[in-house]
PDB file of N, CA and C in Angstrom:
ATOM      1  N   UNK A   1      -9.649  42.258  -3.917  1.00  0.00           N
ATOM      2  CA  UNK A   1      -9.212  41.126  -4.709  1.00  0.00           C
ATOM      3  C   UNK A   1     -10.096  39.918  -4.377  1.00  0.00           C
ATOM      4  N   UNK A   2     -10.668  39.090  -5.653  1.00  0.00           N
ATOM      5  CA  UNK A   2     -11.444  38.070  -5.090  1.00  0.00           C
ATOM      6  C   UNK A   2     -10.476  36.719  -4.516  1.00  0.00           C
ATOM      7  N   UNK A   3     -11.095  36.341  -3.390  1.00  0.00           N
ATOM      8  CA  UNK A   3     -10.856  34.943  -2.777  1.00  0.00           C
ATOM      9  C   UNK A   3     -10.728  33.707  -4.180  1.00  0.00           C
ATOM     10  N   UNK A   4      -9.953  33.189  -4.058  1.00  0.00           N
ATOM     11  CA  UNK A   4      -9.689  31.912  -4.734  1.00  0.00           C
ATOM     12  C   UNK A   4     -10.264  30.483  -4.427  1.00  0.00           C
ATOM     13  N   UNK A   5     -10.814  29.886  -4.610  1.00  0.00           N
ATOM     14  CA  UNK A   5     -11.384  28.820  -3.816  1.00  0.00           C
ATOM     15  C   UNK A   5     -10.369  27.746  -3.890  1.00  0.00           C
ATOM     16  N   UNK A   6      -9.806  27.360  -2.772  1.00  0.00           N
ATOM     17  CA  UNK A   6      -9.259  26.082  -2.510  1.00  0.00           C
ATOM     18  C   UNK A   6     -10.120  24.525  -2.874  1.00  0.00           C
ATOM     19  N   UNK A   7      -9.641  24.087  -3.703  1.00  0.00           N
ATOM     20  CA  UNK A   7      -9.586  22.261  -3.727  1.00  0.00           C
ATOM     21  C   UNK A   7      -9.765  21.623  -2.756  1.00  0.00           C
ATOM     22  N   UNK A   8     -10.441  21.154  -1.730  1.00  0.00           N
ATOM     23  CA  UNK A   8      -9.969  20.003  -0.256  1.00  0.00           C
ATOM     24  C   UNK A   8     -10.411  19.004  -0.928  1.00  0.00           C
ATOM     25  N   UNK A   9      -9.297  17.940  -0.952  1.00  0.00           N
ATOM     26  CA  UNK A   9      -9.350  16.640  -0.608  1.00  0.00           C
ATOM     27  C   UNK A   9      -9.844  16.382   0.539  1.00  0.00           C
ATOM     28  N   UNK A  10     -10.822  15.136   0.288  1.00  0.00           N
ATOM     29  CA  UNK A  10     -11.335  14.605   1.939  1.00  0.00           C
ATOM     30  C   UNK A  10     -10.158  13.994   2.655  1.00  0.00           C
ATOM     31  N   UNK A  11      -9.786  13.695   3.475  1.00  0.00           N
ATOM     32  CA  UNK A  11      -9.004  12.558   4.032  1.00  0.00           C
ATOM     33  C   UNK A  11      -9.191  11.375   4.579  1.00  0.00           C
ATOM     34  N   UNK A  12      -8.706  10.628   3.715  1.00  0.00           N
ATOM     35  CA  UNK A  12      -9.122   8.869   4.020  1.00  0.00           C
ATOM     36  C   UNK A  12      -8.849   8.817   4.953  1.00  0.00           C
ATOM     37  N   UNK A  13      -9.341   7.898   6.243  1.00  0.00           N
ATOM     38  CA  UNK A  13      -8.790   6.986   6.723  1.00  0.00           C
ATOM     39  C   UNK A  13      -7.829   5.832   6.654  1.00  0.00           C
ATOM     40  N   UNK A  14      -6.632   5.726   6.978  1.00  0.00           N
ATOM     41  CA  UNK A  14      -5.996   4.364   6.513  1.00  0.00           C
ATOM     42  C   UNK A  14      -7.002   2.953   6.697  1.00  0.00           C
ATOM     43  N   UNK A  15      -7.812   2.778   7.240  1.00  0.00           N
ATOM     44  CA  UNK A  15      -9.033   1.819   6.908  1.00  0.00           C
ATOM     45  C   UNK A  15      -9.311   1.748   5.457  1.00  0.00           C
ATOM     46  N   UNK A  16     -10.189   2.984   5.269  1.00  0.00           N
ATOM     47  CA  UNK A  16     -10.854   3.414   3.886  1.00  0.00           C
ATOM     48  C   UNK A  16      -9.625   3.272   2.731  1.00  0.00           C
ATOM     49  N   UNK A  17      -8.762   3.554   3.009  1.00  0.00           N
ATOM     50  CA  UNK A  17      -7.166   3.474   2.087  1.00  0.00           C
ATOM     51  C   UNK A  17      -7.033   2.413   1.790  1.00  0.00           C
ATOM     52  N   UNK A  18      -7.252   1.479   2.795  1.00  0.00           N
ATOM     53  CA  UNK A  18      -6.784   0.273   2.579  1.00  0.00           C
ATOM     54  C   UNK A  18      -7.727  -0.943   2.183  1.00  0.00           C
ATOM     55  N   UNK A  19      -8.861  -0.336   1.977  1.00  0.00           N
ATOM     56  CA  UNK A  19     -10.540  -1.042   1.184  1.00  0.00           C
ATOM     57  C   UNK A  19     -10.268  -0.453  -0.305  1.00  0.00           C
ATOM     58  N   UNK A  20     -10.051   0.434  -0.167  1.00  0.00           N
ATOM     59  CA  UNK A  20      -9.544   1.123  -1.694  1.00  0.00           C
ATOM     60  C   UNK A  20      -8.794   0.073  -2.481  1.00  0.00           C
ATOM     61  N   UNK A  21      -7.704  -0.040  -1.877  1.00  0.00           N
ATOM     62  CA  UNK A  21      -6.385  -0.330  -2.576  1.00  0.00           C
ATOM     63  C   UNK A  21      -6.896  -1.941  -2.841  1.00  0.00           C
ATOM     64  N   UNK A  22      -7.172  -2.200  -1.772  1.00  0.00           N
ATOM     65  CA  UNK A  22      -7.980  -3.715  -1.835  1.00  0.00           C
ATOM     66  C   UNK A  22      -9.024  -4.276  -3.184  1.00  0.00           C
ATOM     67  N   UNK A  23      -9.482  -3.232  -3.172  1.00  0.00           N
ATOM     68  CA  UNK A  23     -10.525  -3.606  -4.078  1.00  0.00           C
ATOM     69  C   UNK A  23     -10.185  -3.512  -5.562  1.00  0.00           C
ATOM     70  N   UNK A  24      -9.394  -2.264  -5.857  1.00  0.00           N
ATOM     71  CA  UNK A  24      -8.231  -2.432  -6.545  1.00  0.00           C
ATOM     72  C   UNK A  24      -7.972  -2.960  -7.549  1.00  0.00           C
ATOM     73  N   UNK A  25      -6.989  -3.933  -6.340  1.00  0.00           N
ATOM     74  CA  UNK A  25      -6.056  -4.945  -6.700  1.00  0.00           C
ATOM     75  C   UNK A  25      -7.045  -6.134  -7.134  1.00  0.00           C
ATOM     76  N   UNK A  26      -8.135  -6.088  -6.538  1.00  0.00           N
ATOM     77  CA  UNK A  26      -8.833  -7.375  -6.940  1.00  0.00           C
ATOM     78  C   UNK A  26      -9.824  -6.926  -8.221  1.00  0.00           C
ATOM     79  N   UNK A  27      -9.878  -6.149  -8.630  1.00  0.00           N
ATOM     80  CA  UNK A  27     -10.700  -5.800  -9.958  1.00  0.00           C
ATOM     81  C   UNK A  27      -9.392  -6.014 -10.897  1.00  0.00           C
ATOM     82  N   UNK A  28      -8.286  -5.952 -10.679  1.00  0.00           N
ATOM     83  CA  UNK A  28      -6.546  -6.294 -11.357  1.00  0.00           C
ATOM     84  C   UNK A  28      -6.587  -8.086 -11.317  1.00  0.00           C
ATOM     85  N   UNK A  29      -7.322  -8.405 -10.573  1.00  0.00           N
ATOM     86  CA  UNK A  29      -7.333  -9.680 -10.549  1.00  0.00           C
ATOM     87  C   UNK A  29      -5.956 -10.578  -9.874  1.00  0.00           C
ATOM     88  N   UNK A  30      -5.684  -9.625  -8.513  1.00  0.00           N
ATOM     89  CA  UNK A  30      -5.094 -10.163  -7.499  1.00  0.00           C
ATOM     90  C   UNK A  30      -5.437 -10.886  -6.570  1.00  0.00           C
ATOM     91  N   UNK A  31      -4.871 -11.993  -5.925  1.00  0.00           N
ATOM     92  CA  UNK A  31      -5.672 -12.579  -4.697  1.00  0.00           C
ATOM     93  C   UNK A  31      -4.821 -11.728  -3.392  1.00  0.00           C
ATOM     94  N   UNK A  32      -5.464 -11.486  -2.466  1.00  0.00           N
ATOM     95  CA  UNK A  32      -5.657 -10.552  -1.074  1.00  0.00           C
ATOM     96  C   UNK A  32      -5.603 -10.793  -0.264  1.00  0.00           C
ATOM     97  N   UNK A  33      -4.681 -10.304   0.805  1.00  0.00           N
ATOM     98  CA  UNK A  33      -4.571 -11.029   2.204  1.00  0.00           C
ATOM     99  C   UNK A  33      -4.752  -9.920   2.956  1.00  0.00           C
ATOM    100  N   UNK A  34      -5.902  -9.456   3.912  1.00  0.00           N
ATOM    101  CA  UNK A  34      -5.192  -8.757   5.019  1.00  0.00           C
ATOM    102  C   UNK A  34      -5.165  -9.078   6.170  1.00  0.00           C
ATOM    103  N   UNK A  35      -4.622  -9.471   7.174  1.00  0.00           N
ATOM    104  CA  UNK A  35      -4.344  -9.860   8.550  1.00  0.00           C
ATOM    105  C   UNK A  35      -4.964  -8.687   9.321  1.00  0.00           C
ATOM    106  N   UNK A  36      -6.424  -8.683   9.505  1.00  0.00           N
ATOM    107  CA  UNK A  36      -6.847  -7.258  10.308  1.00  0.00           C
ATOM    108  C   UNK A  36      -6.475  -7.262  11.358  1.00  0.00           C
ATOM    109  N   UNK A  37      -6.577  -8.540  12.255  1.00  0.00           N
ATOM    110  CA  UNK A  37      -6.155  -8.298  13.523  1.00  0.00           C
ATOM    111  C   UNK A  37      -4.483  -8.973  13.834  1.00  0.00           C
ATOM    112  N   UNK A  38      -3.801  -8.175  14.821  1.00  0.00           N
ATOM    113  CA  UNK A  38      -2.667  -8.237  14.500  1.00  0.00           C
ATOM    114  C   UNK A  38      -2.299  -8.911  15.924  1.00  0.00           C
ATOM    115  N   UNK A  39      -2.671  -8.783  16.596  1.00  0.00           N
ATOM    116  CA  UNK A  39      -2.485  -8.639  18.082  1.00  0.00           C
ATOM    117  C   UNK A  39      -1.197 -10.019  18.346  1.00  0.00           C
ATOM    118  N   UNK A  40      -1.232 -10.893  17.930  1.00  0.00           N
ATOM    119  CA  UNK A  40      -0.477 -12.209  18.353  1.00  0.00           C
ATOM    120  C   UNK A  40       0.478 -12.690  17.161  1.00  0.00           C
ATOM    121  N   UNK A  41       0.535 -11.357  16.230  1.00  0.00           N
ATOM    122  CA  UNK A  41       1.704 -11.656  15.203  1.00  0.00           C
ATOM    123  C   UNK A  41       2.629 -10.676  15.401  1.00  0.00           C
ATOM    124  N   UNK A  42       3.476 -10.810  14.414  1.00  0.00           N
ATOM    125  CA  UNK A  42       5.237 -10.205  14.161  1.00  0.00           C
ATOM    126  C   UNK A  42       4.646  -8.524  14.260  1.00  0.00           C
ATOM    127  N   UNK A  43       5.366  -7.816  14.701  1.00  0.00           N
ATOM    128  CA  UNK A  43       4.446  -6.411  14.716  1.00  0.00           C
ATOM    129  C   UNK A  43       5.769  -5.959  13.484  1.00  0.00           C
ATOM    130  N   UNK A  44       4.741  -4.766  12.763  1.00  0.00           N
ATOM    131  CA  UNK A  44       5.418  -4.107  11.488  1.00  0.00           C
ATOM    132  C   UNK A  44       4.856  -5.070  10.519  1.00  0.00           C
ATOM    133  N   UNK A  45       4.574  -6.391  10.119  1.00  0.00           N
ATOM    134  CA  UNK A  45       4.437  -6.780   9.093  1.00  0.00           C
ATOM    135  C   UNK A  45       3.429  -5.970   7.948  1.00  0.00           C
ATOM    136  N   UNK A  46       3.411  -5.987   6.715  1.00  0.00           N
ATOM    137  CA  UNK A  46       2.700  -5.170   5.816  1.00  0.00           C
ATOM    138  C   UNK A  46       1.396  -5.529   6.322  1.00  0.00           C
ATOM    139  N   UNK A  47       0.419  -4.579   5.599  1.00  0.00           N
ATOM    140  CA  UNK A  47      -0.945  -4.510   5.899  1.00  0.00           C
ATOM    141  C   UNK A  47      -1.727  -5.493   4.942  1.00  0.00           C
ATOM    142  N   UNK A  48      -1.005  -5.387   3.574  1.00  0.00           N
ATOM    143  CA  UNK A  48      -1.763  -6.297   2.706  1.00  0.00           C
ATOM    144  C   UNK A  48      -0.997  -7.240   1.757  1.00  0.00           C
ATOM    145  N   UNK A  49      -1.093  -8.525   1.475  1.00  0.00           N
ATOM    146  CA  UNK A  49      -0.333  -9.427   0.557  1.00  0.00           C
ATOM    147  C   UNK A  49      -1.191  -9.215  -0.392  1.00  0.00           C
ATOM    148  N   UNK A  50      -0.501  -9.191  -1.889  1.00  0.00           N
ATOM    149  CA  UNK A  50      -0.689  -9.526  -3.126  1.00  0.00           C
ATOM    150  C   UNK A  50      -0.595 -10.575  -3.940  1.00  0.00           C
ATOM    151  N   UNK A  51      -1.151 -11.705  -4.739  1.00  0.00           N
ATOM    152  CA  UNK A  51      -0.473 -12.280  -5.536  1.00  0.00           C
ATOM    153  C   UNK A  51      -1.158 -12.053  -6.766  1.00  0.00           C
ATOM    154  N   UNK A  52      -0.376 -12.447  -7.811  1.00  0.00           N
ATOM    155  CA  UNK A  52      -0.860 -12.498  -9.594  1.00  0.00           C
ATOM    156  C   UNK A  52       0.266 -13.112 -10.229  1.00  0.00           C
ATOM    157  N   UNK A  53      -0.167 -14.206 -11.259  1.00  0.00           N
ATOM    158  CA  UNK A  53       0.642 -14.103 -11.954  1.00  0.00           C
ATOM    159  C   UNK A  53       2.477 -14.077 -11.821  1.00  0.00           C
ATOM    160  N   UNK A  54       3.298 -14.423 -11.097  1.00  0.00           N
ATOM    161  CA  UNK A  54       4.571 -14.309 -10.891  1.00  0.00           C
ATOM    162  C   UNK A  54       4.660 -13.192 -10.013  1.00  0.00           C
ATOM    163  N   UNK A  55       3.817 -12.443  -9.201  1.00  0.00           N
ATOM    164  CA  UNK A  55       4.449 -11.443  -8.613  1.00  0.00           C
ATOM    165  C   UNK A  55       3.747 -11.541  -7.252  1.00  0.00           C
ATOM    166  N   UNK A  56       4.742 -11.326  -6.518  1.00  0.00           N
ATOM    167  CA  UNK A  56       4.069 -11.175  -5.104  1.00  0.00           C
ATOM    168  C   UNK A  56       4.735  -9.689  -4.283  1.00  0.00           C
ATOM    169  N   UNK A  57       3.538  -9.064  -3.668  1.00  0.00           N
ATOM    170  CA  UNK A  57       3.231  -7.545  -3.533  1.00  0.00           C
ATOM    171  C   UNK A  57       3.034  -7.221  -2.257  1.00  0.00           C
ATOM    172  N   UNK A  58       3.847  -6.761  -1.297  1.00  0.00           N
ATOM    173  CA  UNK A  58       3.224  -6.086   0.226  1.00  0.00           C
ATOM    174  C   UNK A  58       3.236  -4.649  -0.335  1.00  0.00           C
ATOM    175  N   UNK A  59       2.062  -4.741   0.780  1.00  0.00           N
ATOM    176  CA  UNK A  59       2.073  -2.951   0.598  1.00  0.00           C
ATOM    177  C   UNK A  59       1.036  -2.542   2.380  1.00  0.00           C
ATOM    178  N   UNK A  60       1.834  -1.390   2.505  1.00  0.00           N
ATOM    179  CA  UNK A  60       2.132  -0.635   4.052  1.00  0.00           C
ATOM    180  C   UNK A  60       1.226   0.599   3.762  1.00  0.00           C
ATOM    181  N   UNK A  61      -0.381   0.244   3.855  1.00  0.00           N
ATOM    182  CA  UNK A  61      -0.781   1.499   3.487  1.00  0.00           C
ATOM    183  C   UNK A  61      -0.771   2.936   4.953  1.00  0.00           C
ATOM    184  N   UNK A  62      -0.587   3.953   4.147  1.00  0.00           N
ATOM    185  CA  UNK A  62      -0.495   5.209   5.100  1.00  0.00           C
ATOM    186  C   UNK A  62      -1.213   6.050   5.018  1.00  0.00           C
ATOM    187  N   UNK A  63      -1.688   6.856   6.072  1.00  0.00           N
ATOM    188  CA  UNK A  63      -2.782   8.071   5.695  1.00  0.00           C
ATOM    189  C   UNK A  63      -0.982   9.193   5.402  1.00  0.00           C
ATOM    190  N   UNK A  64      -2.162  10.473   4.938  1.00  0.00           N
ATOM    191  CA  UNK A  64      -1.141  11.664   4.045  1.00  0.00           C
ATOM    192  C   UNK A  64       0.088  12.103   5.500  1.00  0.00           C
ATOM    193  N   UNK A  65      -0.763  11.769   6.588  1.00  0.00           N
ATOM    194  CA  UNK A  65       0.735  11.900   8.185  1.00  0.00           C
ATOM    195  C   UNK A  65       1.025  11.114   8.679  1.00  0.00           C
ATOM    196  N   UNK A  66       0.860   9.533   8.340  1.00  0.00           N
ATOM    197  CA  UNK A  66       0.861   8.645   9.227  1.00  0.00           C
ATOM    198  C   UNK A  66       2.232   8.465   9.051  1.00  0.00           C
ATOM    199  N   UNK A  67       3.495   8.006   9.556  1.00  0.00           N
ATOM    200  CA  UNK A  67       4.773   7.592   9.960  1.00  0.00           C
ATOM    201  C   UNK A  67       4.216   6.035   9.866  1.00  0.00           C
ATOM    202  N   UNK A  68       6.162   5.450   9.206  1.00  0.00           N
ATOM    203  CA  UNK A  68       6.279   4.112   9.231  1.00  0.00           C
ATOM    204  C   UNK A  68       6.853   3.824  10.523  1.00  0.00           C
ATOM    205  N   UNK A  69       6.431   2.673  11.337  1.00  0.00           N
ATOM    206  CA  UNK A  69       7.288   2.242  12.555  1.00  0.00           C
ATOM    207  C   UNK A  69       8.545   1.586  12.111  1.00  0.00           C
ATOM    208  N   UNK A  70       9.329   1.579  13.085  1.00  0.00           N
ATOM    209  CA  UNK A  70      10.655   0.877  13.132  1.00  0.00           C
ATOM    210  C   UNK A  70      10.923  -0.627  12.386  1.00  0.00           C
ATOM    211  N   UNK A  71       9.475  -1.377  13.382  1.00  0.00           N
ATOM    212  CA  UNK A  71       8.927  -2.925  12.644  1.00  0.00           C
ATOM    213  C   UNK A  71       8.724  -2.559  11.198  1.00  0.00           C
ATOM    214  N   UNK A  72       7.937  -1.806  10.877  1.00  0.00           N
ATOM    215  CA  UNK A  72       7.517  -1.814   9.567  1.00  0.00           C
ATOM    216  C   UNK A  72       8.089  -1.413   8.622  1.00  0.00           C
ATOM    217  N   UNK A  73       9.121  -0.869   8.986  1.00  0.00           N
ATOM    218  CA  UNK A  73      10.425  -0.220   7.986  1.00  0.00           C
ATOM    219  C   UNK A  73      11.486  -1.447   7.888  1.00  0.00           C
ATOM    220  N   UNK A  74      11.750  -2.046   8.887  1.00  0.00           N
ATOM    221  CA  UNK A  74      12.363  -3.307   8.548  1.00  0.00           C
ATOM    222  C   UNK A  74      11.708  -4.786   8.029  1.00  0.00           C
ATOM    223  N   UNK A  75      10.649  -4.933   8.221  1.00  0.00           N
ATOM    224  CA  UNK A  75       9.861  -5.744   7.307  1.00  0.00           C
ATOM    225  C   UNK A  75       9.956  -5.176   5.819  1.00  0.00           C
ATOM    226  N   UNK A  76       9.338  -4.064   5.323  1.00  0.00           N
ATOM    227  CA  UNK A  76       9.750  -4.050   4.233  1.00  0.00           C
ATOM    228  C   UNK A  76      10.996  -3.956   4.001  1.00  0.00           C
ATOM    229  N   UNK A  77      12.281  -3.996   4.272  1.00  0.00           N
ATOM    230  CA  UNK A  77      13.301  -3.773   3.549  1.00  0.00           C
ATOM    231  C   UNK A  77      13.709  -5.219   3.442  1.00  0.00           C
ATOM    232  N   UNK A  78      13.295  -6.316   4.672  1.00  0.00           N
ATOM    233  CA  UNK A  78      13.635  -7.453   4.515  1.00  0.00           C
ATOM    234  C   UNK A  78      12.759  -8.296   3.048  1.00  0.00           C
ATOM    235  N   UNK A  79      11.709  -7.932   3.299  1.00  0.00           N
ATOM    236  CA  UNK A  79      10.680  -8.320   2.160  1.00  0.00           C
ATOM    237  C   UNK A  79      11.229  -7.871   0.534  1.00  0.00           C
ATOM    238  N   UNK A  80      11.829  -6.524   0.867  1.00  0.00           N
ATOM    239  CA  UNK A  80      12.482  -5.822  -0.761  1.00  0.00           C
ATOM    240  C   UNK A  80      13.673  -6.586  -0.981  1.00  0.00           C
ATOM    241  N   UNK A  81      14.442  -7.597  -0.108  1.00  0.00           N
ATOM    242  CA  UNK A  81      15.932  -8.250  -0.281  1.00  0.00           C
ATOM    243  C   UNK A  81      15.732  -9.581  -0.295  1.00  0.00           C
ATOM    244  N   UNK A  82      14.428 -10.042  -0.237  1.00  0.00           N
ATOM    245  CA  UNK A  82      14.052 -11.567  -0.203  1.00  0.00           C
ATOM    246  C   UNK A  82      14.168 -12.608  -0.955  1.00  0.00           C
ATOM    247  N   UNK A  83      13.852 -12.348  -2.280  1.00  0.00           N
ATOM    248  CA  UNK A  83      13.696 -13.031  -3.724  1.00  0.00           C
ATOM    249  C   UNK A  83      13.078 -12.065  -4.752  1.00  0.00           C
ATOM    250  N   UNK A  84      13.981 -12.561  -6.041  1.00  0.00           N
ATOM    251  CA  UNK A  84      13.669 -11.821  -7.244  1.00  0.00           C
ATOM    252  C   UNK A  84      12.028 -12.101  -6.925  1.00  0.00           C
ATOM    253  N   UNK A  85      11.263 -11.294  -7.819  1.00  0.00           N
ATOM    254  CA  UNK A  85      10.035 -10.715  -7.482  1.00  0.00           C
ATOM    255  C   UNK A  85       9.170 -10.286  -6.508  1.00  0.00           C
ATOM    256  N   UNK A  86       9.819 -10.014  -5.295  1.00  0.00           N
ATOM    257  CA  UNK A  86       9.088  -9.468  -4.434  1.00  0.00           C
ATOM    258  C   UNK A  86       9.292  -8.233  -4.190  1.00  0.00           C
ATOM    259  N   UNK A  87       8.273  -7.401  -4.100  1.00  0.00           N
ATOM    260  CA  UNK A  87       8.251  -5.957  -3.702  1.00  0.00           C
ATOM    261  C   UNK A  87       7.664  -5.845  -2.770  1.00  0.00           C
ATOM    262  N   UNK A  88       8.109  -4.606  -1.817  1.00  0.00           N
ATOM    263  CA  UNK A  88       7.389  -4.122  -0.741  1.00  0.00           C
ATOM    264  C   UNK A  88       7.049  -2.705  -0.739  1.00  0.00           C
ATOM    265  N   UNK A  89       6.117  -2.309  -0.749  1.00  0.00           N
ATOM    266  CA  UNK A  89       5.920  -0.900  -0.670  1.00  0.00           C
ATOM    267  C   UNK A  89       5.076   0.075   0.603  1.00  0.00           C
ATOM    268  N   UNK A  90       5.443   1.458   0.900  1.00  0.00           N
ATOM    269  CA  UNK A  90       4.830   1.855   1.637  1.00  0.00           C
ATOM    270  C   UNK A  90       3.446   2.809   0.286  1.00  0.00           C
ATOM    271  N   UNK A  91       2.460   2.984   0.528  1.00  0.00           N
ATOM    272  CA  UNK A  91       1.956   3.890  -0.053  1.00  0.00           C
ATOM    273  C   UNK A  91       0.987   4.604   0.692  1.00  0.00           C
ATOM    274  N   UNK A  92       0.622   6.033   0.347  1.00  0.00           N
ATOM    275  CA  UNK A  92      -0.237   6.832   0.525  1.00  0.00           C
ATOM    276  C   UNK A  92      -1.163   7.336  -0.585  1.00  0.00           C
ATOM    277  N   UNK A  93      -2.454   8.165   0.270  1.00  0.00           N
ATOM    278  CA  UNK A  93      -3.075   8.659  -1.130  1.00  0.00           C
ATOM    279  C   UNK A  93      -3.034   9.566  -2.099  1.00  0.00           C
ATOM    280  N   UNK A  94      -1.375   9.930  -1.881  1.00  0.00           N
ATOM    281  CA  UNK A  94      -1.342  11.063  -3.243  1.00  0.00           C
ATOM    282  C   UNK A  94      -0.486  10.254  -3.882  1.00  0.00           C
ATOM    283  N   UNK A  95      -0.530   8.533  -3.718  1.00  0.00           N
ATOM    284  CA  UNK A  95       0.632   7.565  -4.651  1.00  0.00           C
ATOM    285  C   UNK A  95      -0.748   6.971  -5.657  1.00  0.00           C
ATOM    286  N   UNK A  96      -1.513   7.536  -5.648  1.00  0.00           N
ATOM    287  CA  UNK A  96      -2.859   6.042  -6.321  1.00  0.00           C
ATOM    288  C   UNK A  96      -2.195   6.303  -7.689  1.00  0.00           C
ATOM    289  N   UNK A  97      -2.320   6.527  -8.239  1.00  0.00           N
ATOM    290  CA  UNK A  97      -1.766   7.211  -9.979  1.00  0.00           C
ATOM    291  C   UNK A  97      -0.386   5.913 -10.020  1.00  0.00           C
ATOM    292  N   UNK A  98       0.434   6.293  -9.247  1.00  0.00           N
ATOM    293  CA  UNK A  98       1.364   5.558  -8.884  1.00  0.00           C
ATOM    294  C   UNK A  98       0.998   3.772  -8.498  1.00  0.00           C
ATOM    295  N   UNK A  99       0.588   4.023  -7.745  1.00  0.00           N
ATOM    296  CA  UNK A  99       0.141   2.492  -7.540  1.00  0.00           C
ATOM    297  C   UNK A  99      -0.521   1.588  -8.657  1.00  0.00           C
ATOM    298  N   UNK A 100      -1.563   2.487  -8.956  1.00  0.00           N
ATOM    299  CA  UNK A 100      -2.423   1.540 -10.467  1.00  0.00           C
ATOM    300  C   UNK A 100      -1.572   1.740 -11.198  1.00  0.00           C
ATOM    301  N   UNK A 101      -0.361   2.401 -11.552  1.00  0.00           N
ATOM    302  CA  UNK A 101       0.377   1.728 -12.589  1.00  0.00           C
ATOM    303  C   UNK A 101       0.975   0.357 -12.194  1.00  0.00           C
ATOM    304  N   UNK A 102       1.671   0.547 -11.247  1.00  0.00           N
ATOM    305  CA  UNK A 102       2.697  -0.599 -10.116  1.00  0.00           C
ATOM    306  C   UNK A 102       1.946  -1.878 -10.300  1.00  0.00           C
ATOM    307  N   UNK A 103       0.443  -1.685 -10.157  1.00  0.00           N
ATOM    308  CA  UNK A 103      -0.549  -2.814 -10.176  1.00  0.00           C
ATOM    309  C   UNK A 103      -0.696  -3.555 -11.449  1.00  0.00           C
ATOM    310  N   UNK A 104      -1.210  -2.608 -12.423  1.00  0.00           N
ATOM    311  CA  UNK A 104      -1.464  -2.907 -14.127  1.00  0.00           C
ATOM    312  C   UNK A 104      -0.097  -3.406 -14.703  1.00  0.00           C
ATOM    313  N   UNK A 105       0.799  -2.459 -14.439  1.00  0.00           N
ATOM    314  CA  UNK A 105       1.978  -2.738 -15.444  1.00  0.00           C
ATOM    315  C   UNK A 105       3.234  -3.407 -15.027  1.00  0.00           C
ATOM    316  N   UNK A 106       3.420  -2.893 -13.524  1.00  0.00           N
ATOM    317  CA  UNK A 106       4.389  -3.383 -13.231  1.00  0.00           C
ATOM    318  C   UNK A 106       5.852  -2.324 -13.063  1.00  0.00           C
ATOM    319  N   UNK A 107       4.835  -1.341 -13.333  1.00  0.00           N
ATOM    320  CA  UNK A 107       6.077  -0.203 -13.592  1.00  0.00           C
ATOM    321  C   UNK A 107       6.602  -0.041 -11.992  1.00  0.00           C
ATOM    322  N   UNK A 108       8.155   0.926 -12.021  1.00  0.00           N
ATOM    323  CA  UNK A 108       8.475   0.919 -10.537  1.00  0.00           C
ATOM    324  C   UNK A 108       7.683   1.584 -10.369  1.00  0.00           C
ATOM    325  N   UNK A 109       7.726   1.700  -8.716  1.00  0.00           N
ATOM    326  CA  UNK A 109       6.663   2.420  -7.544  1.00  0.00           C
ATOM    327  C   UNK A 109       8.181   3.536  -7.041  1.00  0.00           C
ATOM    328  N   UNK A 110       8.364   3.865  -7.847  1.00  0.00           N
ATOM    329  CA  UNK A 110       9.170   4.895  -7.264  1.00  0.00           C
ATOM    330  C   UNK A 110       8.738   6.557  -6.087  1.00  0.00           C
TER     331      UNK A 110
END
């Protein structure tokens, strides 16, 4: 029986994930925050701020195994209960499909 050839996805780095998503958002015509170094702030806070237009956007990027910490699971939930228009999201890279909608349209990030 012949062998089937498997598909591999490369695997990002959450670095590279998070230059991605970055760049993105700013071809969407978002302004961008990322706090690279963290060392002397709130630990858990999101990785990247969003703004556009009436909406303001965290997002917790993840590689395809990375786990959310404790901090970072409660930052976003505080961030998701804050004020009408704010969202917080965790994403990974089998969400991009997902995300550029979230970005463009506004649709949920379910």
């Amino acid at each position: 029986m012949p062998r089937v050839a498997r598909v591999v996805r490369p695997r990002l780095s959450e670095a590279q994930f998070l230059r991605q998503i970055q760049a993105a958002a700013q071809l969407l015509g978002y302004h961008c925050h990322h706090h690279w170094l963290s060392i002397h702030s709130a630990p858990g806070y999101p990785d990247l701020t969003l703004v556009r237009e009436g909406r303001l956007l965290f997002i917790e990027a993840k590689t395809y195994l990375g786990r959310l910490t404790v901090h970072q699971e409660q930052w976003l939930d505080w961030l998701n209960h804050s004020a009408p228009g704010v969202e917080a999201r965790v994403v990974r890279p089998k969400d991009w499909d997902t995300l550029m909608a979230w970005l463009k349209e506004g649709t949920p990030f379910e």
